[in-house]
PDB file of N, CA and C in Angstrom:
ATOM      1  N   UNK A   1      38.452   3.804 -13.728  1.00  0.00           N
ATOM      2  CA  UNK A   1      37.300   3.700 -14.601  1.00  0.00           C
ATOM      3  C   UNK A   1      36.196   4.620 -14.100  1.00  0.00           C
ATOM      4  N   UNK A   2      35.885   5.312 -14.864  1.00  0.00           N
ATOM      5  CA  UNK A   2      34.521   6.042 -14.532  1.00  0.00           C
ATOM      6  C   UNK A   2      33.538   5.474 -15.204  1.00  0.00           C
ATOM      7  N   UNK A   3      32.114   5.950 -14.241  1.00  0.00           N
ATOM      8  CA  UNK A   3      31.097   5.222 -14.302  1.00  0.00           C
ATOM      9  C   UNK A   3      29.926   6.272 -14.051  1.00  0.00           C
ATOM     10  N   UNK A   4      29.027   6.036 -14.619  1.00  0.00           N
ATOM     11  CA  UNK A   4      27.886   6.861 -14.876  1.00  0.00           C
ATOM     12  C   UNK A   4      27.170   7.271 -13.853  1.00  0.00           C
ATOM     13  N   UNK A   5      27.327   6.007 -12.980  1.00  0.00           N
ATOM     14  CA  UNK A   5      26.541   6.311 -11.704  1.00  0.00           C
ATOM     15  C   UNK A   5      26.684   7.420 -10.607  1.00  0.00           C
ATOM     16  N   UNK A   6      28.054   7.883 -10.856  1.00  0.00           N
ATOM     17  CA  UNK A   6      28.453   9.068 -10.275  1.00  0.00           C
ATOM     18  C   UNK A   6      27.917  10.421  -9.919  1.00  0.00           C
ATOM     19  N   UNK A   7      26.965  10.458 -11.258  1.00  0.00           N
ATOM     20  CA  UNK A   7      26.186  11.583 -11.109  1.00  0.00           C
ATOM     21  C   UNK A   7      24.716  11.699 -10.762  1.00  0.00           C
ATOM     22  N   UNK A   8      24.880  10.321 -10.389  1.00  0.00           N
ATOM     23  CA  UNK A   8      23.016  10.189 -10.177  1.00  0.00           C
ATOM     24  C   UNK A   8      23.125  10.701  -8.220  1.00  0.00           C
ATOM     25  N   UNK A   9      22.236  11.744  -7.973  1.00  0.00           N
ATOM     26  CA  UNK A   9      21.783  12.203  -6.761  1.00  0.00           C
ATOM     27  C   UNK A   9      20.804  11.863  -6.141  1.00  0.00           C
ATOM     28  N   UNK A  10      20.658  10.585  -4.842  1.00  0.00           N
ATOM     29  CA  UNK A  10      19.593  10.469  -4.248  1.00  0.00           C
ATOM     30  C   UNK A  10      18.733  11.825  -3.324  1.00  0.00           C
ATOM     31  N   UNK A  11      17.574  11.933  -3.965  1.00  0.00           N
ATOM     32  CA  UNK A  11      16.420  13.074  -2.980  1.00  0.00           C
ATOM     33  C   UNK A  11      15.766  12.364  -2.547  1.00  0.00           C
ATOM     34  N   UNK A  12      15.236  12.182  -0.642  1.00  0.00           N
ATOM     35  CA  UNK A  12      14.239  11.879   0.016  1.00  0.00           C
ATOM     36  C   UNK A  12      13.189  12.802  -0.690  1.00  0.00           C
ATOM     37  N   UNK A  13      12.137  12.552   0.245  1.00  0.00           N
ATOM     38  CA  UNK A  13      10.732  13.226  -0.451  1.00  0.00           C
ATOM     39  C   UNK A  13      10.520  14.066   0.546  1.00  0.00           C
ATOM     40  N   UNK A  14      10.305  15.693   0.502  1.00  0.00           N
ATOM     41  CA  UNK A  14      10.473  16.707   1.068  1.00  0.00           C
ATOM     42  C   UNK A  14       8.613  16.852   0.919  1.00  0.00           C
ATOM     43  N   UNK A  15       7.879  15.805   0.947  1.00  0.00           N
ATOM     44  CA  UNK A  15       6.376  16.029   0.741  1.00  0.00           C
ATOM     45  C   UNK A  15       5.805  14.729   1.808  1.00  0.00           C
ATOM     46  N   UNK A  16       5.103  15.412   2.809  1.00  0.00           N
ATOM     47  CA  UNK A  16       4.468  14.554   3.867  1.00  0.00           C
ATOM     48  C   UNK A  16       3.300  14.232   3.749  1.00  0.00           C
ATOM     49  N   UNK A  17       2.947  12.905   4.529  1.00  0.00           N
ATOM     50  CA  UNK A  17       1.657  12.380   4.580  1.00  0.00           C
ATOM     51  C   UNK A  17       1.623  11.637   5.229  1.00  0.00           C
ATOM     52  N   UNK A  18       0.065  12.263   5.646  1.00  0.00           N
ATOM     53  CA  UNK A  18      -0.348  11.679   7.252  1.00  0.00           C
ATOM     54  C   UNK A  18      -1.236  10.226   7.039  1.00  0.00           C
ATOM     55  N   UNK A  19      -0.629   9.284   7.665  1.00  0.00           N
ATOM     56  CA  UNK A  19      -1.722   8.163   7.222  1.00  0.00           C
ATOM     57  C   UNK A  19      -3.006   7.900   7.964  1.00  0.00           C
ATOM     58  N   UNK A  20      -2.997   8.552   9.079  1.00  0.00           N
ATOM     59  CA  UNK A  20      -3.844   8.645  10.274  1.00  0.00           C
ATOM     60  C   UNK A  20      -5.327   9.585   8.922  1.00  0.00           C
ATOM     61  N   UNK A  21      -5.114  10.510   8.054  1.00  0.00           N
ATOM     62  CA  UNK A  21      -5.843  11.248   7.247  1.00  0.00           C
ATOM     63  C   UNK A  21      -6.235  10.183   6.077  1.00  0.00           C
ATOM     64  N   UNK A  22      -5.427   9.118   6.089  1.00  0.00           N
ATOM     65  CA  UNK A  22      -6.087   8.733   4.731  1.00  0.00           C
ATOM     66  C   UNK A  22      -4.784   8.777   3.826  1.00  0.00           C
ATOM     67  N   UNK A  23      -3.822   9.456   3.936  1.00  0.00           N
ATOM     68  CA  UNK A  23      -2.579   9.542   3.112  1.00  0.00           C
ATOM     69  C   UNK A  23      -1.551   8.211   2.388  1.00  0.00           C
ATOM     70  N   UNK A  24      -1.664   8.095   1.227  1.00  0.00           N
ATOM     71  CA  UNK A  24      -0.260   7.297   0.534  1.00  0.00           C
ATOM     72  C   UNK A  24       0.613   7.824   0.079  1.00  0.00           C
ATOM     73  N   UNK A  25       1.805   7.510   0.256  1.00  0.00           N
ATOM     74  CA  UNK A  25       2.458   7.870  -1.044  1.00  0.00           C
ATOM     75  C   UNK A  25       3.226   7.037  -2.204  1.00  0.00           C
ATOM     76  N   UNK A  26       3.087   7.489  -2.965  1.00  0.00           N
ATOM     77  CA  UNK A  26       3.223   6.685  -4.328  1.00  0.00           C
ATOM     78  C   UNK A  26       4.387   7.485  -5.719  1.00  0.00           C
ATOM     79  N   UNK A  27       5.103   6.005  -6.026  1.00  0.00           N
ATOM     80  CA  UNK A  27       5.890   6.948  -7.127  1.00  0.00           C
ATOM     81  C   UNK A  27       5.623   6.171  -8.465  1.00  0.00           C
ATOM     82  N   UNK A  28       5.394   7.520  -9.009  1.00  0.00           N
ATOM     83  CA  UNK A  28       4.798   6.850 -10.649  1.00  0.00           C
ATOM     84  C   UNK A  28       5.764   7.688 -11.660  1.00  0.00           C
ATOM     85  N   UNK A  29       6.308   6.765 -12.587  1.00  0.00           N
ATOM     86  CA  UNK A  29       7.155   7.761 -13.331  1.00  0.00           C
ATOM     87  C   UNK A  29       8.313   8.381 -12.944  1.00  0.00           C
ATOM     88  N   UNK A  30       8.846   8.294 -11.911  1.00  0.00           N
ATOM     89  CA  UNK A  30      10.003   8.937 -10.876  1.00  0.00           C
ATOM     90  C   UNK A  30       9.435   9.827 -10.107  1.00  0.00           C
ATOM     91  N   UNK A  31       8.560  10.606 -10.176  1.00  0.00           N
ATOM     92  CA  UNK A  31       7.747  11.293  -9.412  1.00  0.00           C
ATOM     93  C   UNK A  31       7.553  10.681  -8.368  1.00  0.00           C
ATOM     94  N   UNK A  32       6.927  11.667  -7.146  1.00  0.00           N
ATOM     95  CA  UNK A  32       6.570  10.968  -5.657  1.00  0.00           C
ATOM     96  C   UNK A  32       4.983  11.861  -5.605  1.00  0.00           C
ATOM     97  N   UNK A  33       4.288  11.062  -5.427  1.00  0.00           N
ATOM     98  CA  UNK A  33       2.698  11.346  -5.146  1.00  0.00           C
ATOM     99  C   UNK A  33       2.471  11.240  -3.530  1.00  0.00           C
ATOM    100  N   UNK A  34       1.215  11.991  -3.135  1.00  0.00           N
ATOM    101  CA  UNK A  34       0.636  12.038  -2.087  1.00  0.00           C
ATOM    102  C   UNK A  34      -0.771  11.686  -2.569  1.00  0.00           C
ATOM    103  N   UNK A  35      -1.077  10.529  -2.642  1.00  0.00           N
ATOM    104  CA  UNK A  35      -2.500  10.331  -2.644  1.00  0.00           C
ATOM    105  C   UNK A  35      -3.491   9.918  -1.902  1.00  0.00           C
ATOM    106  N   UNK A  36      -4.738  10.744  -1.910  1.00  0.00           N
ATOM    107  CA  UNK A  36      -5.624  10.328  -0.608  1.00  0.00           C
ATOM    108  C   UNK A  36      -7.370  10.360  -1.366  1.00  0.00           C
ATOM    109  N   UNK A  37      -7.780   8.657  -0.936  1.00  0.00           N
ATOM    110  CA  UNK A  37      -9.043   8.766  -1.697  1.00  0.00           C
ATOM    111  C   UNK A  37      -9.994   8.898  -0.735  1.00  0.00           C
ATOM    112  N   UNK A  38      -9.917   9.082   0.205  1.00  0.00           N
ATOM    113  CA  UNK A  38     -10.658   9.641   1.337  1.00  0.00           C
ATOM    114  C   UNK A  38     -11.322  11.093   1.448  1.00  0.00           C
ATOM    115  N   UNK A  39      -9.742  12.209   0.868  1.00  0.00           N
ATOM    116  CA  UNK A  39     -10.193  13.759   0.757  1.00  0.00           C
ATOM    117  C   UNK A  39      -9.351  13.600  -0.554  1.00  0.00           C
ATOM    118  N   UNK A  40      -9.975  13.896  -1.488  1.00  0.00           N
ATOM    119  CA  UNK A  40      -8.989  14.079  -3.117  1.00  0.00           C
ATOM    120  C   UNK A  40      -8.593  15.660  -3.144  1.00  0.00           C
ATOM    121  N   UNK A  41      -8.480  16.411  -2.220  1.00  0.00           N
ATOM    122  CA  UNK A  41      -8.258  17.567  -2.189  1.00  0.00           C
ATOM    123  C   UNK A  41      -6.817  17.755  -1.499  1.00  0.00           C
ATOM    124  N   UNK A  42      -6.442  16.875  -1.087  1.00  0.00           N
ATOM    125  CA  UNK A  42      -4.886  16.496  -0.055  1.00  0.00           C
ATOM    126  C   UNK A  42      -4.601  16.006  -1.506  1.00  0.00           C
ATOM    127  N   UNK A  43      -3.739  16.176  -1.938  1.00  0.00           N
ATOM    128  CA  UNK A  43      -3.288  15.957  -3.179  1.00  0.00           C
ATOM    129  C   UNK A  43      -1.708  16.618  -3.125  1.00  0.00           C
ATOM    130  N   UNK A  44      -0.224  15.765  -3.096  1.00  0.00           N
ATOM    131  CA  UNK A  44       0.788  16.645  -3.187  1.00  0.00           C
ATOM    132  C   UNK A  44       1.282  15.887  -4.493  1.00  0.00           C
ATOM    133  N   UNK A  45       2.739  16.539  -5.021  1.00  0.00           N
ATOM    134  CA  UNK A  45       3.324  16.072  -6.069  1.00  0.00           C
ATOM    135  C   UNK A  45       4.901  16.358  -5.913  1.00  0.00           C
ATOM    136  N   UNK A  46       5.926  15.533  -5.678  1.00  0.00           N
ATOM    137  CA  UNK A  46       7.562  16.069  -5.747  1.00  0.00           C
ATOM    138  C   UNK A  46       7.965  16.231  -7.212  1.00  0.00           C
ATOM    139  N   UNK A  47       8.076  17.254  -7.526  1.00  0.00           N
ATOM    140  CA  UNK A  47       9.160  16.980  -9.350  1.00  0.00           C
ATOM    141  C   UNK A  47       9.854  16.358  -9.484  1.00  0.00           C
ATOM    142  N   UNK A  48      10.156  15.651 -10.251  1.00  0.00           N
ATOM    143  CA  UNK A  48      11.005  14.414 -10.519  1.00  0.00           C
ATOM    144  C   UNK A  48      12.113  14.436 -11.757  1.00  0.00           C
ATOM    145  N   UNK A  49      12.134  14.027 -12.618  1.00  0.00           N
ATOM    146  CA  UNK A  49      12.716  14.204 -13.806  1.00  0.00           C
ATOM    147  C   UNK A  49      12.282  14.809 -14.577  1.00  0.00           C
ATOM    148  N   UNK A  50      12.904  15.533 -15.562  1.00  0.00           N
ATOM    149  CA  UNK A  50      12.238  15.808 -16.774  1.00  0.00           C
ATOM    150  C   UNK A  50      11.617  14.407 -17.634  1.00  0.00           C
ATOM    151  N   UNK A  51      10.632  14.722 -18.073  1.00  0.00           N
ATOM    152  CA  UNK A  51       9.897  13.567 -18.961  1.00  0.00           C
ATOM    153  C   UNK A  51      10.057  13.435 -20.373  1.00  0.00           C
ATOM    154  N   UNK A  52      10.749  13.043 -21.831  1.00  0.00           N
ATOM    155  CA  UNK A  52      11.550  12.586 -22.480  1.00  0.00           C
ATOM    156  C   UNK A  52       9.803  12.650 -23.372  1.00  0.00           C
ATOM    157  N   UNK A  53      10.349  13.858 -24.680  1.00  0.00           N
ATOM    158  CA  UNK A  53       8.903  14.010 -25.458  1.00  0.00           C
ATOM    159  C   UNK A  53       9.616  13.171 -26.289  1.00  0.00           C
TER     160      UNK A  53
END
């Protein structure tokens, strides 16, 4: 039996953050965020899926 799941590929997050700075990270949407409300200028983003117009 084949099964769908076959083709799904786990990616770690190739985007760091320092928590010692203030750093989270967060996934919204499948995406992986770097958010920091401390410096809003540290700002990262991993691509994730395409998003379904």
């Amino acid at each position: 039996m084949l099964s769908d799941k076959r083709n799904i590929m786990k990616v770690g997050a190739s985007i760091k953050a320092d928590p010692s700075k203030g750093d989270k990270v967060v996934r919204r949407r499948g995406r992986i965020y770097v958010i920091n409300k401390k410096d809003p200028n540290r700002k990262q983003r991993q691509k994730g899926p395409a998003r379904k117009k």
